[in-house]
PDB file of N, CA and C in Angstrom:
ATOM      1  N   UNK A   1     -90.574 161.458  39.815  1.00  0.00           N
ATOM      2  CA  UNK A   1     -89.582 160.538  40.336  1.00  0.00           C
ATOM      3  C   UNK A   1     -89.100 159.644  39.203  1.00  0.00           C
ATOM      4  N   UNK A   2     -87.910 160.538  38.138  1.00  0.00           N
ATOM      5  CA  UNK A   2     -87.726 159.286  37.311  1.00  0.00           C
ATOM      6  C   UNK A   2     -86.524 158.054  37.614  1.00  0.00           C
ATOM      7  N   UNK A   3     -86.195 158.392  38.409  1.00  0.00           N
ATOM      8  CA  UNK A   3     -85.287 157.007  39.228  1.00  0.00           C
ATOM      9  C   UNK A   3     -85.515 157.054  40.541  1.00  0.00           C
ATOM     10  N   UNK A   4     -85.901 155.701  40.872  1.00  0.00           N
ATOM     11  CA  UNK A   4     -85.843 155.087  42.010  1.00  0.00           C
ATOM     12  C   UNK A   4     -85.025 153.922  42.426  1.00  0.00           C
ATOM     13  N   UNK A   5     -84.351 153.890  43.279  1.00  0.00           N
ATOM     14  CA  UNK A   5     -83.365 152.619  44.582  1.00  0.00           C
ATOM     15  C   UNK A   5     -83.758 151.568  44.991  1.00  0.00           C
ATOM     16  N   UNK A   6     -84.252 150.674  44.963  1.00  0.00           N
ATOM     17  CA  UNK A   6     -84.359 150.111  46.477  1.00  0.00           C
ATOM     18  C   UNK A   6     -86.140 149.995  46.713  1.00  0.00           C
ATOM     19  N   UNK A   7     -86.667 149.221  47.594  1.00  0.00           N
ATOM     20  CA  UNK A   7     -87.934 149.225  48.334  1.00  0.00           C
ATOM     21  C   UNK A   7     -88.462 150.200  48.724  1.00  0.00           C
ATOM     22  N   UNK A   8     -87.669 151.013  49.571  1.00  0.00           N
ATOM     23  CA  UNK A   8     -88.043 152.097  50.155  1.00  0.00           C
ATOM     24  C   UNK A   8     -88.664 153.482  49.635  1.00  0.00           C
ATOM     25  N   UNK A   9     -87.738 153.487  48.249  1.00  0.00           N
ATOM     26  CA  UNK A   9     -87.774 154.584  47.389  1.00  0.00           C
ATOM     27  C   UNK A   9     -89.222 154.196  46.614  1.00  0.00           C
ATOM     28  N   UNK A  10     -89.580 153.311  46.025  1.00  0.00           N
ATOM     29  CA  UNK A  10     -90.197 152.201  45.425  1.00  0.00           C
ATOM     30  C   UNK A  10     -91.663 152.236  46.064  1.00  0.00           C
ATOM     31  N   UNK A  11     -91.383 152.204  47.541  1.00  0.00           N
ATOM     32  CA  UNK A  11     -92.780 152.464  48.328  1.00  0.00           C
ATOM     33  C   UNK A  11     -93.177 153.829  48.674  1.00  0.00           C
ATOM     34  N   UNK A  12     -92.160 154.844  49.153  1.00  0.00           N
ATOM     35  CA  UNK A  12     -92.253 156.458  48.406  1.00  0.00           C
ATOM     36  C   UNK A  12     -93.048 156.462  47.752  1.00  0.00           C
ATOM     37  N   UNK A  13     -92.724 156.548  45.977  1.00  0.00           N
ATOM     38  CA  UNK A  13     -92.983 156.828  44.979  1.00  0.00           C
ATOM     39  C   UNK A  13     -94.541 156.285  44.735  1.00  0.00           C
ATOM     40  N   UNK A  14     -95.135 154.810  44.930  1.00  0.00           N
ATOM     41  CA  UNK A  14     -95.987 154.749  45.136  1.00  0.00           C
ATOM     42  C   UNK A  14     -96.953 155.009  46.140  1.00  0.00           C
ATOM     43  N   UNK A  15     -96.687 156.052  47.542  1.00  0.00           N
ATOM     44  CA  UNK A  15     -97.193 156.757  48.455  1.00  0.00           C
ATOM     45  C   UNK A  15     -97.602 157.930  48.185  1.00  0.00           C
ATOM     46  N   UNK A  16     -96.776 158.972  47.138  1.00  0.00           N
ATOM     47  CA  UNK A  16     -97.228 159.651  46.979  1.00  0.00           C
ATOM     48  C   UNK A  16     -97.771 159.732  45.668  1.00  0.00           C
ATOM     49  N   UNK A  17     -98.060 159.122  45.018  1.00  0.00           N
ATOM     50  CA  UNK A  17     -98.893 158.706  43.592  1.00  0.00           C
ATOM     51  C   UNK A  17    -100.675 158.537  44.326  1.00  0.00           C
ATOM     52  N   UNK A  18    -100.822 157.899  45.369  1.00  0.00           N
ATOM     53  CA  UNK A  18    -101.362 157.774  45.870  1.00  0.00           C
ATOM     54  C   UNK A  18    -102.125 159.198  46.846  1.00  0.00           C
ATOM     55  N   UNK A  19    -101.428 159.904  47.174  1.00  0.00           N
ATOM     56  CA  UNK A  19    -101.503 161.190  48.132  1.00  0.00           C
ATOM     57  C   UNK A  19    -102.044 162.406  47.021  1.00  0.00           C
ATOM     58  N   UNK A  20    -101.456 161.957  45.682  1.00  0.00           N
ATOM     59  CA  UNK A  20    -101.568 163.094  44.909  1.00  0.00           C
ATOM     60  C   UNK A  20    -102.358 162.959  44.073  1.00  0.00           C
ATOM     61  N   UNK A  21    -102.714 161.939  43.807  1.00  0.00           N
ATOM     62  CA  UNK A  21    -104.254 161.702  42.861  1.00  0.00           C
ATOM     63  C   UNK A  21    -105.577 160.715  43.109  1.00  0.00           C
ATOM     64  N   UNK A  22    -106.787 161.260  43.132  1.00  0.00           N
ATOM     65  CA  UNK A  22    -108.142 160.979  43.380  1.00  0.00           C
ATOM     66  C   UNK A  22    -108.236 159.447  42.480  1.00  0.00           C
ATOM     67  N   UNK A  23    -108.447 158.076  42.619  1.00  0.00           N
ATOM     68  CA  UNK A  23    -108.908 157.633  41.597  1.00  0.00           C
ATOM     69  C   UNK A  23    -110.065 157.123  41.786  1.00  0.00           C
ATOM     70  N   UNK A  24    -110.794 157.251  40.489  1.00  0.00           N
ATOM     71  CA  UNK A  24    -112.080 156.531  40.336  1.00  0.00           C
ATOM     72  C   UNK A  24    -111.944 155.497  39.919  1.00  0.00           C
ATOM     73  N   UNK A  25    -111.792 154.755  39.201  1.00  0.00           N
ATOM     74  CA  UNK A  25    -111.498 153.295  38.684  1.00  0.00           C
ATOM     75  C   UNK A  25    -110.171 153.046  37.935  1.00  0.00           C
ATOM     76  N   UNK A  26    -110.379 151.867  37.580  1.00  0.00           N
ATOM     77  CA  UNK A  26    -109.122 151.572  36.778  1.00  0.00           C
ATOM     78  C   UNK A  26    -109.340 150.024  36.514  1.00  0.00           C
ATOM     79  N   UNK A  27    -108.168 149.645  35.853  1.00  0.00           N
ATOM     80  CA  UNK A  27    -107.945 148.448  35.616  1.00  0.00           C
ATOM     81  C   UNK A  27    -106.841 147.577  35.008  1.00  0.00           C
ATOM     82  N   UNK A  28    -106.329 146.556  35.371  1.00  0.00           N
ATOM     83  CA  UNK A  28    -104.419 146.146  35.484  1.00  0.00           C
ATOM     84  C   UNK A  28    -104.427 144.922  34.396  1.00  0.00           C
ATOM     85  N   UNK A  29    -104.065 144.630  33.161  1.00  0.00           N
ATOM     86  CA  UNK A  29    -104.210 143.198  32.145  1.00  0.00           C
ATOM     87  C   UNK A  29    -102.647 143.133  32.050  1.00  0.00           C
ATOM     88  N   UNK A  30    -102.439 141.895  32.390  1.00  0.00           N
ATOM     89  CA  UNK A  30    -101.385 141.254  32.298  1.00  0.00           C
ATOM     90  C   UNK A  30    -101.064 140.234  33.379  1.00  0.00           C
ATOM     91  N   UNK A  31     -99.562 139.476  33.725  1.00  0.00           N
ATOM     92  CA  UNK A  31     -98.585 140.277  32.981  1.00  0.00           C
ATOM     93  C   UNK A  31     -98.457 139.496  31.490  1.00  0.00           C
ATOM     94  N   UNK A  32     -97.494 140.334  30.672  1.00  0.00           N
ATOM     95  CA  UNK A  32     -97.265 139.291  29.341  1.00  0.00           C
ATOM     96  C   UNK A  32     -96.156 139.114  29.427  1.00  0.00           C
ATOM     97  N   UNK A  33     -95.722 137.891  29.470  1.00  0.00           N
ATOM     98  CA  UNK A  33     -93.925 137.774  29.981  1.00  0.00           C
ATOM     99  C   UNK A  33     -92.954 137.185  28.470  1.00  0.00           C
ATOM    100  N   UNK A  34     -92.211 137.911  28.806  1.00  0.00           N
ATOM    101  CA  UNK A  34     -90.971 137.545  27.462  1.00  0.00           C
ATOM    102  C   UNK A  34     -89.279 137.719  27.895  1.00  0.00           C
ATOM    103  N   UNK A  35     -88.901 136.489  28.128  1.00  0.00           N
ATOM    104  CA  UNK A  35     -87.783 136.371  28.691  1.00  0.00           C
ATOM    105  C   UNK A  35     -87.424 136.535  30.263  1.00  0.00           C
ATOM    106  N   UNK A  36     -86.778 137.687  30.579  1.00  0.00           N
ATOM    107  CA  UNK A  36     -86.367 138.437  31.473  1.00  0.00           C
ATOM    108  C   UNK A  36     -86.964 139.645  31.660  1.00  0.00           C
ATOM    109  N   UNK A  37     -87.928 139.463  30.856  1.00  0.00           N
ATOM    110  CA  UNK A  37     -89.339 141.213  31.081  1.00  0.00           C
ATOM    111  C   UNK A  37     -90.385 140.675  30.800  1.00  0.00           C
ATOM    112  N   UNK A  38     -91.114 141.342  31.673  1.00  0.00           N
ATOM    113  CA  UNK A  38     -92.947 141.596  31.046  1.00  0.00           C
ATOM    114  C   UNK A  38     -93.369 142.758  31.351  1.00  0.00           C
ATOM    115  N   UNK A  39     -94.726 142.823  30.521  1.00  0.00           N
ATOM    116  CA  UNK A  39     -95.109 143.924  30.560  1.00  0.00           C
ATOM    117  C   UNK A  39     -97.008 143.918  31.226  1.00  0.00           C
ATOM    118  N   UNK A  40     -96.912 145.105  31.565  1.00  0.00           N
ATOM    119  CA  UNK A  40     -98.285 145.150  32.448  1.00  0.00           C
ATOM    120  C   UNK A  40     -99.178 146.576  31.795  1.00  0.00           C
ATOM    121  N   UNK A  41    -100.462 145.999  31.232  1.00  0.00           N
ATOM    122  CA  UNK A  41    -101.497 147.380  30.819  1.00  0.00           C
ATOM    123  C   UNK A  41    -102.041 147.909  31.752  1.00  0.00           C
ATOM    124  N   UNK A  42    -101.920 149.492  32.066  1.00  0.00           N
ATOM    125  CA  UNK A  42    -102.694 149.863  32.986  1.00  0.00           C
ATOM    126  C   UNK A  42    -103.690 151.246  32.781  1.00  0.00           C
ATOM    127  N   UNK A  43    -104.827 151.198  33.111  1.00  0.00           N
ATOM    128  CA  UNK A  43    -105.879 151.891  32.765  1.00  0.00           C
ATOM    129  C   UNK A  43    -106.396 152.810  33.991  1.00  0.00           C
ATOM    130  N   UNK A  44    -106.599 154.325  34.089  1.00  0.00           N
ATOM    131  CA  UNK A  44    -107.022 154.343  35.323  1.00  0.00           C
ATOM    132  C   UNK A  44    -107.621 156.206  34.821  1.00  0.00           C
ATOM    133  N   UNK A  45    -109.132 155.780  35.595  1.00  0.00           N
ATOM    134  CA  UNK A  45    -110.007 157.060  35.500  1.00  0.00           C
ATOM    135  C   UNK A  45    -109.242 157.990  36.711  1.00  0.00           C
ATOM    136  N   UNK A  46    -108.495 159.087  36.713  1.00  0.00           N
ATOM    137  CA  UNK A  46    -108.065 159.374  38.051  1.00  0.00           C
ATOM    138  C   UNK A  46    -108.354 161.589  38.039  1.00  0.00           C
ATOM    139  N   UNK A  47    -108.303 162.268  39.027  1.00  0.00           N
ATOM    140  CA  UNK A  47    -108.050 163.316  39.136  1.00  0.00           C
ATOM    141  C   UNK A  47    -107.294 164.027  40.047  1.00  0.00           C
ATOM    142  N   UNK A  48    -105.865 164.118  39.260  1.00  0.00           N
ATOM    143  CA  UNK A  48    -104.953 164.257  40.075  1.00  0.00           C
ATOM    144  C   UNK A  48    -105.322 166.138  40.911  1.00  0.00           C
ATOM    145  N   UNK A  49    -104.969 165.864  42.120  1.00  0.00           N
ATOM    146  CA  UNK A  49    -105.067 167.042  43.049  1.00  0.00           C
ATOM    147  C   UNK A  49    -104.746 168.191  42.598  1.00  0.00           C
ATOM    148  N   UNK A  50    -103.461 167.940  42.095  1.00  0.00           N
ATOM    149  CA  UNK A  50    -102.616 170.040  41.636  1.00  0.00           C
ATOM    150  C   UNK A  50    -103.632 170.420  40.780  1.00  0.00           C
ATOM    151  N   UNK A  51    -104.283 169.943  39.934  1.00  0.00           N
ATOM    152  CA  UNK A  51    -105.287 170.223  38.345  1.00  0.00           C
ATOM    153  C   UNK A  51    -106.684 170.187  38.620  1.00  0.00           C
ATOM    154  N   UNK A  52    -106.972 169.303  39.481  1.00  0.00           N
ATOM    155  CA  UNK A  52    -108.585 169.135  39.575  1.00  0.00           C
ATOM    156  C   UNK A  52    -109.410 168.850  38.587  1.00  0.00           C
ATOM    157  N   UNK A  53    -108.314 168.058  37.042  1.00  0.00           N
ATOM    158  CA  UNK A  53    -108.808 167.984  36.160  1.00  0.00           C
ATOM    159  C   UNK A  53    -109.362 166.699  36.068  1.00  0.00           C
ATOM    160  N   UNK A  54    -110.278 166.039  35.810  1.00  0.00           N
ATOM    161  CA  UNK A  54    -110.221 164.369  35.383  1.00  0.00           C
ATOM    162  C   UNK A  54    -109.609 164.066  34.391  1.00  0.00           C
ATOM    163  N   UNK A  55    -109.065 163.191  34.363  1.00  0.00           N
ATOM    164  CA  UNK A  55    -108.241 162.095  33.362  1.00  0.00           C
ATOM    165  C   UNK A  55    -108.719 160.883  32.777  1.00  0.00           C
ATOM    166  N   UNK A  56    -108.025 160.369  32.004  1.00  0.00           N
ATOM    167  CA  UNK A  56    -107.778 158.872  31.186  1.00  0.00           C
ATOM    168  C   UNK A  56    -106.498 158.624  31.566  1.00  0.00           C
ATOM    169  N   UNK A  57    -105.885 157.950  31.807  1.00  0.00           N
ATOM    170  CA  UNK A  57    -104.849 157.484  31.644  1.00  0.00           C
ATOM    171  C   UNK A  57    -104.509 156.006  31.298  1.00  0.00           C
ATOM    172  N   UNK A  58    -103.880 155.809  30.340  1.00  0.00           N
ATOM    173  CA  UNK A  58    -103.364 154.104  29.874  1.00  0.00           C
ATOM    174  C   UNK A  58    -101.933 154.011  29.549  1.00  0.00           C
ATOM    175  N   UNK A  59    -101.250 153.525  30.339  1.00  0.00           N
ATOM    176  CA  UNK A  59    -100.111 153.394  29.874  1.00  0.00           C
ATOM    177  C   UNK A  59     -99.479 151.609  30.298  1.00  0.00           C
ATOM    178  N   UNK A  60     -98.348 151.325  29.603  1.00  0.00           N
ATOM    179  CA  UNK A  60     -97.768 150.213  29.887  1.00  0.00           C
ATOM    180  C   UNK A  60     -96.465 150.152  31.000  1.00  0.00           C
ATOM    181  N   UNK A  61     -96.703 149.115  31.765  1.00  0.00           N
ATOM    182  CA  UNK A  61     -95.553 149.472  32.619  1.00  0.00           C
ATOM    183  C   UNK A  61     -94.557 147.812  31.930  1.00  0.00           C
ATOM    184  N   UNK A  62     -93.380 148.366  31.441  1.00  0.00           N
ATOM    185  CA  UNK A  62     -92.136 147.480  31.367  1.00  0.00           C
ATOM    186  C   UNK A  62     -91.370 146.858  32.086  1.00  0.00           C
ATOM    187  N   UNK A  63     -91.170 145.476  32.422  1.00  0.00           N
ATOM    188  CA  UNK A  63     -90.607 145.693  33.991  1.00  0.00           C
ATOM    189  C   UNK A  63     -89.331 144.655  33.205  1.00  0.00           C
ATOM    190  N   UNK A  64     -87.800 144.848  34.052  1.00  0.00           N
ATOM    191  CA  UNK A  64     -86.973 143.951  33.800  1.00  0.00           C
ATOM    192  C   UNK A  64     -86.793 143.212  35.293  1.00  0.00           C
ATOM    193  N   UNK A  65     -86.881 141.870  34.689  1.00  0.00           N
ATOM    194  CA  UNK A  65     -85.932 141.418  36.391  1.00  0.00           C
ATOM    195  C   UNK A  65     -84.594 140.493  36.384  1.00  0.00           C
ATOM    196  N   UNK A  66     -83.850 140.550  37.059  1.00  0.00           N
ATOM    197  CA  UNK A  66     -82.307 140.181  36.836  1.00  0.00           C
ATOM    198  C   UNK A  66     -82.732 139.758  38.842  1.00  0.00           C
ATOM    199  N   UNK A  67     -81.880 138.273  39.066  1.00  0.00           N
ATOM    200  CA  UNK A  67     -81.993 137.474  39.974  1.00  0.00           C
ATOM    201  C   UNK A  67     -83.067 137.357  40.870  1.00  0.00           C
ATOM    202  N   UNK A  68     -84.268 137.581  40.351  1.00  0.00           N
ATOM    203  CA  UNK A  68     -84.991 137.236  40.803  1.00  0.00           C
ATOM    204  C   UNK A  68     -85.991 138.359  41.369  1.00  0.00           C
ATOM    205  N   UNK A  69     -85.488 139.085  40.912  1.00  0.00           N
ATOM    206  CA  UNK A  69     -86.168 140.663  41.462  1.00  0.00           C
ATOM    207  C   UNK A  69     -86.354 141.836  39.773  1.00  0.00           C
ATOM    208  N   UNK A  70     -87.393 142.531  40.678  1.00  0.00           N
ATOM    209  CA  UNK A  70     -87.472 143.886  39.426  1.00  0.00           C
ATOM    210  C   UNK A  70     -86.377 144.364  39.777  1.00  0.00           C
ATOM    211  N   UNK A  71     -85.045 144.534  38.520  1.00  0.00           N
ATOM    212  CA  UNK A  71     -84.345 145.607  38.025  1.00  0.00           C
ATOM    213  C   UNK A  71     -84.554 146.614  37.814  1.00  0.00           C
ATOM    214  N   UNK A  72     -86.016 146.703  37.080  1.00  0.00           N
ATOM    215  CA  UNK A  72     -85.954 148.048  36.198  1.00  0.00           C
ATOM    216  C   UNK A  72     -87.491 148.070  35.499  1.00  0.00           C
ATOM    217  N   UNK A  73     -87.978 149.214  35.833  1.00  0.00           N
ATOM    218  CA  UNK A  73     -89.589 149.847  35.228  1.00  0.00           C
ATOM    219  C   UNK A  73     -89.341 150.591  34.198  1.00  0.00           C
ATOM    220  N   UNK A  74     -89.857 150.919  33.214  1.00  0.00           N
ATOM    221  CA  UNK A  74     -90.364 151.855  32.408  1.00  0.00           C
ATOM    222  C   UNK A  74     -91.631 151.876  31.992  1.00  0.00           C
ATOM    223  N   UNK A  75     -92.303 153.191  32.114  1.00  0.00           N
ATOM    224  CA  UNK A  75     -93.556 153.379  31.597  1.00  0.00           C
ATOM    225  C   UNK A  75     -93.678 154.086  30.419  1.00  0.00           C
ATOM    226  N   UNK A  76     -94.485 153.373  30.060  1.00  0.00           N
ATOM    227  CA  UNK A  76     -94.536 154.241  28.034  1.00  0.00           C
ATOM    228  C   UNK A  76     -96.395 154.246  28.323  1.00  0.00           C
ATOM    229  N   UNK A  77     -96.397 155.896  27.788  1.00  0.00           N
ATOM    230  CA  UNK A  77     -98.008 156.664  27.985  1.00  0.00           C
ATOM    231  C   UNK A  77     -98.180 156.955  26.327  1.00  0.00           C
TER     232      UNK A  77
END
C-alpha cells in the first residue's frame, strides 16, 4: 500500500499489517520533531505469514503535518 487517503484507508493499511504478520516484540523511540515533521524509530521482532520467516525489522517512519494533521508518511528501512 504505497499511497494512502484519508482515515479509513490509514486504518486499512494498518489492519492488515496487523492480519499479515505475527509479532513478537518491538519497540517505538521518539517522536523527534523538526518544524512541520518528525520522525519516529521503529523496531519490531515480527514473522510475517506469506514467509514464515522471522525477521528484524528497523525502520524510520517520517511524518509531515500541514494544519494540524499528518499529511504525509514515509518510511525509510
Amino acid at each position: 500500500m504505497a499511497v494512502c487517503n484519508g482515515k479509513e484507508a490509514v486504518k486499512q493499511k494498518g489492519q492488515w499489517w496487523e492480519e499479515n504478520n505475527e509479532v513478537h516484540g518491538g519497540s517505538v523511540e521518539g517522536p523527534y520533531v523538526n518544524g512541520d515533521q518528525f520522525a519516529v524509530r521503529f523496531k519490531f521482532d515480527i514473522t510475517p505469514k506469506a514467509t514464515g520467516e522471522r525477521v528484524s525489522m528497523d525502520e524510520v517512519g517520517l511524518y509531515t503535518v500541514k494544519n494540524g494533521k499528518i499529511a504525509e508518511e514515509r518510511f525509510y528501512y
